[in-house]
Protein backbone atom coordinates (compact mmCIF):
# COMPACT_ATOMS: atom_id res chain seq x y z
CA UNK A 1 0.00 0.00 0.00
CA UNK A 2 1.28 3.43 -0.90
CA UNK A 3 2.65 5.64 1.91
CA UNK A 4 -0.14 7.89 3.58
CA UNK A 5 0.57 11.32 4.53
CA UNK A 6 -1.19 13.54 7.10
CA UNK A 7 -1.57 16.99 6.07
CA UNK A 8 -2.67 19.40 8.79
CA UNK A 9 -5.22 21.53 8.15
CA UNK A 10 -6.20 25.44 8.90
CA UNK A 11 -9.38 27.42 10.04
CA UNK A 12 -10.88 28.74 7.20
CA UNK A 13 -13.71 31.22 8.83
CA UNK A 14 -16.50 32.54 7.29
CA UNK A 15 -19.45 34.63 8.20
CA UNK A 16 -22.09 31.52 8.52
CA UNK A 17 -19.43 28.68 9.22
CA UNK A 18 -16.15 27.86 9.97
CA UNK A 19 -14.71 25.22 6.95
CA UNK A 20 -11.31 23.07 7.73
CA UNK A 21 -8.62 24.21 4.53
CA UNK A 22 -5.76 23.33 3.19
CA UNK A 23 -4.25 24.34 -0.48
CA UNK A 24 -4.31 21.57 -2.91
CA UNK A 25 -1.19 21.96 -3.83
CA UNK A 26 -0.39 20.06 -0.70
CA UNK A 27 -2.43 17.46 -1.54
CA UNK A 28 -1.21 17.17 -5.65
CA UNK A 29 2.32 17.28 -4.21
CA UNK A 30 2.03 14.14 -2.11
CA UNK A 31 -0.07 12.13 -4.93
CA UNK A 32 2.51 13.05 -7.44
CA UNK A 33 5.41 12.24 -5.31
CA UNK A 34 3.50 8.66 -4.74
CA UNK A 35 1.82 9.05 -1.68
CA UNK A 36 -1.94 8.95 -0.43
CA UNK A 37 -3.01 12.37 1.18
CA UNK A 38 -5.53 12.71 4.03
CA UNK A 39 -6.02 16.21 5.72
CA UNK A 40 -5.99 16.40 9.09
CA UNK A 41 -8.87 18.89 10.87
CA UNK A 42 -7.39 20.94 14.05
CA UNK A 43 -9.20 19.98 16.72
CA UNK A 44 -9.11 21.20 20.29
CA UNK A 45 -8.90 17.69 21.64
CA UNK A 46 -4.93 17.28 20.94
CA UNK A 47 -5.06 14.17 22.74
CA UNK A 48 -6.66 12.69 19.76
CA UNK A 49 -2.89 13.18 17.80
CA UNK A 50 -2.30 9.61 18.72
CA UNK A 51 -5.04 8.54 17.15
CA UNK A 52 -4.25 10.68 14.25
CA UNK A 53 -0.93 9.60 14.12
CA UNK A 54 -2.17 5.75 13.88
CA UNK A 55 -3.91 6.37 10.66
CA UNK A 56 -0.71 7.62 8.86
CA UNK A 57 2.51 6.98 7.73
CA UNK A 58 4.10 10.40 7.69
CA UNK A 59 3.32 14.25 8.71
CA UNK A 60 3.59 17.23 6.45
CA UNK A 61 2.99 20.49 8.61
CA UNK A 62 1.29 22.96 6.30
CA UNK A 63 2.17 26.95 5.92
CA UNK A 64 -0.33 29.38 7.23
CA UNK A 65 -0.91 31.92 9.90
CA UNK A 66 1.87 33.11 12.59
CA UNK A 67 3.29 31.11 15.46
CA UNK A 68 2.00 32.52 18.48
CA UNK A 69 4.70 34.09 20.20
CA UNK A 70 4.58 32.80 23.85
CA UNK A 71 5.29 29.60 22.32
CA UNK A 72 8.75 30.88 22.73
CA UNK A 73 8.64 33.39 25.44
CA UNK A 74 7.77 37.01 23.53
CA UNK A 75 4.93 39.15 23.36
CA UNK A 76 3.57 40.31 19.98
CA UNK A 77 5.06 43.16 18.33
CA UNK A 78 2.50 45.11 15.96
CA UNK A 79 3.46 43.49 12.50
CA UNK A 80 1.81 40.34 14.18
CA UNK A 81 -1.44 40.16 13.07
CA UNK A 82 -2.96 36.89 13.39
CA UNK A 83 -2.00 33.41 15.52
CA UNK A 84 -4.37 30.69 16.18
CA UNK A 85 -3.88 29.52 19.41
CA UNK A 86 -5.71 26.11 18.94
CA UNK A 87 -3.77 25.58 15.88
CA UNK A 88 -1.04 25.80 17.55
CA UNK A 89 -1.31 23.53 20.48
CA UNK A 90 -2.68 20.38 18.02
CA UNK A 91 0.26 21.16 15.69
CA UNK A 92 3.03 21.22 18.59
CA UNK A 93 1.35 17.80 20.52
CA UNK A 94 1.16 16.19 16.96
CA UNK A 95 4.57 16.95 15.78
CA UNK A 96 5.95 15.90 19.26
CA UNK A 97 4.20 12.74 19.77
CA UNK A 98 5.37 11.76 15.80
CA UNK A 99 8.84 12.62 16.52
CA UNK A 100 8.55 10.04 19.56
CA UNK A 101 7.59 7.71 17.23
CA UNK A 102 10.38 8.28 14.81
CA UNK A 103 7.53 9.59 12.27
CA UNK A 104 8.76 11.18 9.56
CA UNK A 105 7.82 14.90 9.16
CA UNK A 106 8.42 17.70 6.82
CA UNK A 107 7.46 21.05 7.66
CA UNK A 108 6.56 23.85 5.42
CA UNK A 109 6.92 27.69 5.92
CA UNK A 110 4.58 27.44 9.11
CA UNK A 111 5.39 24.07 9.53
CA UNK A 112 9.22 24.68 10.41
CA UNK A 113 8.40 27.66 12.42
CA UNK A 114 6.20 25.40 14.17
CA UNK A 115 8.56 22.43 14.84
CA UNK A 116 11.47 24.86 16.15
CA UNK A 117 9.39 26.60 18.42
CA UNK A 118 7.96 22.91 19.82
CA UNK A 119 11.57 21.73 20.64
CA UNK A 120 12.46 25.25 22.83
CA UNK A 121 14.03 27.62 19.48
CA UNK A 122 12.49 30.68 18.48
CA UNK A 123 11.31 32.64 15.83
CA UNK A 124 11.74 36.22 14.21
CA UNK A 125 8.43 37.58 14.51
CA UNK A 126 9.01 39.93 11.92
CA UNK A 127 12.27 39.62 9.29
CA UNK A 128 11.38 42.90 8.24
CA UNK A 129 12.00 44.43 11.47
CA UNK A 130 14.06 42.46 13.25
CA UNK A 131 16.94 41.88 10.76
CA UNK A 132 19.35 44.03 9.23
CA UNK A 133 20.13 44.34 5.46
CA UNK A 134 17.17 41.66 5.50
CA UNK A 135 16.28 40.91 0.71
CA UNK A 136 12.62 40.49 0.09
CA UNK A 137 11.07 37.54 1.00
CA UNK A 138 7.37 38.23 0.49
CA UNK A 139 6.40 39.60 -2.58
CA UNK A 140 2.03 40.19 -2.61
CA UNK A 141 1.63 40.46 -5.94
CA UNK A 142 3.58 38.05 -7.46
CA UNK A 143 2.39 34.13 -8.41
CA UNK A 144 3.28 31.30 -5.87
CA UNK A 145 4.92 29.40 -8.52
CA UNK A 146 7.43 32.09 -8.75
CA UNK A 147 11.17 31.63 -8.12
CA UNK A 148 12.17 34.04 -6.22
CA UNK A 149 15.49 34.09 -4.37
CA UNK A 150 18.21 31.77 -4.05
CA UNK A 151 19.06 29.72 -1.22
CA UNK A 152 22.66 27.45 -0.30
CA UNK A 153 22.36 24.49 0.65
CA UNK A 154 24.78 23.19 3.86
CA UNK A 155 27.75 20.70 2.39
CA UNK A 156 26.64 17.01 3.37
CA UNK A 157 23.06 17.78 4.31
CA UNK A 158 19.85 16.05 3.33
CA UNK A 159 18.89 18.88 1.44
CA UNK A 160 22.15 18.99 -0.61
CA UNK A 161 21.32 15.27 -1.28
CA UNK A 162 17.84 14.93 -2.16
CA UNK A 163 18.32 18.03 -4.70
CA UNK A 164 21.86 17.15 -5.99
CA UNK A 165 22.86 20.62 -5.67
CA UNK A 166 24.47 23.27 -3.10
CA UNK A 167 22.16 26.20 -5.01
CA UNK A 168 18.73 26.30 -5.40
CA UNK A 169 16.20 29.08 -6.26
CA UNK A 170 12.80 29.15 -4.59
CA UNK A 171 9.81 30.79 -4.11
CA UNK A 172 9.29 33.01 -0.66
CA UNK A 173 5.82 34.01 1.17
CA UNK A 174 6.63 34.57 4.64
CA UNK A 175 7.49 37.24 7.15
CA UNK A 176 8.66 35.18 10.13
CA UNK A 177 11.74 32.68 10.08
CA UNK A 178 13.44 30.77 12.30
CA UNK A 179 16.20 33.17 14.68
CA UNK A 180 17.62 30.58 17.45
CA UNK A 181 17.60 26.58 16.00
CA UNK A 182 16.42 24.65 18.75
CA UNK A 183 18.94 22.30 19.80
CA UNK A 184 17.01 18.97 18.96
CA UNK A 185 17.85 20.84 14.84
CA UNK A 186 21.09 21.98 12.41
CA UNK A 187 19.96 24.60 10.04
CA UNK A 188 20.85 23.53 6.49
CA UNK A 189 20.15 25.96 3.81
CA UNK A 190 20.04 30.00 3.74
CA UNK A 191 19.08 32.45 1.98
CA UNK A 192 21.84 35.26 0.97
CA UNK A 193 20.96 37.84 3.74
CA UNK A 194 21.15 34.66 6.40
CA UNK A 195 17.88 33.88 7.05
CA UNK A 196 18.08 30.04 7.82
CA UNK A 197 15.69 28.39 5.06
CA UNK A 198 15.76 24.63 6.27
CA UNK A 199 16.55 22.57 9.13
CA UNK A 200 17.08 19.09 9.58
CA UNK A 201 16.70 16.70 12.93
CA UNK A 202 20.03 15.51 14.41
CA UNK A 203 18.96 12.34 14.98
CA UNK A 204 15.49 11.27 13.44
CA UNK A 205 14.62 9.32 10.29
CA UNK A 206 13.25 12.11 8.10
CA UNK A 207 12.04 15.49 10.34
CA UNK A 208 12.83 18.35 7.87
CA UNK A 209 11.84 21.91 7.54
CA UNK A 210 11.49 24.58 4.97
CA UNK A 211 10.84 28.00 4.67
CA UNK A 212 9.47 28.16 1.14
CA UNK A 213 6.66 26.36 -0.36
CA UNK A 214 7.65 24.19 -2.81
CA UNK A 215 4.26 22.11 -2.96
CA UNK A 216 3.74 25.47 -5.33
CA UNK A 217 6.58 24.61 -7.46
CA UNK A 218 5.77 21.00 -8.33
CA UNK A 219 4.21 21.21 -11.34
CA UNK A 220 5.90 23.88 -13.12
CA UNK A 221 9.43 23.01 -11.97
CA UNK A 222 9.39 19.10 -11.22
CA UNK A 223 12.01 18.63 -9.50
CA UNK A 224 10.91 20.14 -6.52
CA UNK A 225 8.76 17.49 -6.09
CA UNK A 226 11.80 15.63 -5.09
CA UNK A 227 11.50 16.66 -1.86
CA UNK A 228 7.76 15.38 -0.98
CA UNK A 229 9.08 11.69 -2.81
CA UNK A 230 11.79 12.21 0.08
CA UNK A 231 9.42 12.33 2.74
CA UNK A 232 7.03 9.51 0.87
CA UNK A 233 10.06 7.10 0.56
CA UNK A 234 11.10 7.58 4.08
CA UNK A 235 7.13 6.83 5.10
CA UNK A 236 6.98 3.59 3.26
CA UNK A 237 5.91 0.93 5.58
CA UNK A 238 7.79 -2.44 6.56
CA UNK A 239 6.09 -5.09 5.21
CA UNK A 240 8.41 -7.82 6.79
């Protein structure tokens, strides 16, 4: 049976209802790569992440709205706008209880913001006005399947490996980025004004994290989809 990924899920709140979203890039990125995607609702129950977590094979943490920033120990400076506290707290328990079970997780935009802050790092809340000589990295009114900037890739990572390259241009729609690695993570690729752009687990099977969003990239440049056959591979059960 093919791999099953977990895709977590956002708020999506209207004025008669609130829906459970998700873009479907996520989801065309995982079927391409050879996986079967299921999304995952945030519920306010996080104790149901086990259960969760014993209907798939492997995690991708989406992209979406800010980390809330007592998650690692600041208060919100005005160019935070939005954080969604329940989010948070099913996205943190999940990640935690699939890194306990050696679960193999990639993060996306969000999603490594998320696992950093869960293992004690912390975030910029705002590259914009927290960095010096910081190069765009959120362009409004261009298309998400845009290249963007280029990012470097650290010598001997996973990164470098599962591209084949130290260079790579990507695509960039975030404000926030990771500022201390937790110590559970190496950062592995950055962008040219520093800003880290990946990390990678020390010690698990497959726990990555990126800052771009490259399920936006799959289809018009295929070889990002490299990276969500990564995770798939790594997710393939033991039949023995």
């Amino acid at each position: 049976m093919k791999p099953i990924i977990g895709i977590t899920t956002f708020y999506d709140r209207k004025p008669q209802k609130v829906y459970t979203a998700v873009s479907d890039s996520y989801v065309r990125s995982v079927i391409l790569a050879g996986g079967i995607p299921i999304l995952l609702p945030v519920v306010e129950e996080v104790e149901l992440a086990e259960e969760y977590l014993d209907a798939i094979d492997g995690l991708l943490l989406s992209g979406g709205e800010d980390v809330c920033t007592m998650r690692y120990g600041e208060n919100p400076i005005k160019e935070v706008e939005m954080f969604c506290p329940q989010r948070d707290d099913f996205e943190i328990n999940l990640f935690i209880e699939a890194l306990n079970r050696d679960m193999p997780v990639l993060g996306i935009c969000r999603g490594i913001q998320v696992m950093n802050a869960a293992l004690g790092g912390s975030l910029y809340q705002d590259i914009f006005t927290q960095v010096d000589n910081v190069l765009g990295h959120l362009p409004k009114k261009m298309p998400v399947d845009t290249l963007f900037h280029c990012i470097n890739f650290v010598k001997g990572s996973r990164l470098e490996k599962i591209f084949d390259t130290r260079n790579l241009r990507v695509n960039s729609y975030h404000h926030q980025a990771v500022k201390q690695v937790a110590d559970a993570f190496i950062a592995t690729a950055f962008s040219t004004d520093h800003i880290i752009e990946a990390i990678e687990h020390k010690d698990k099977k497959f726990a990555v994290g990126v800052q771009w969003h490259p399920e936006d990239l799959t289809i018009k440049y295929p070889h990002f989809i490299k990276l969500f056959q990564a995770l798939v591979s790594a997710s393939e059960r033991n039949e023995n």
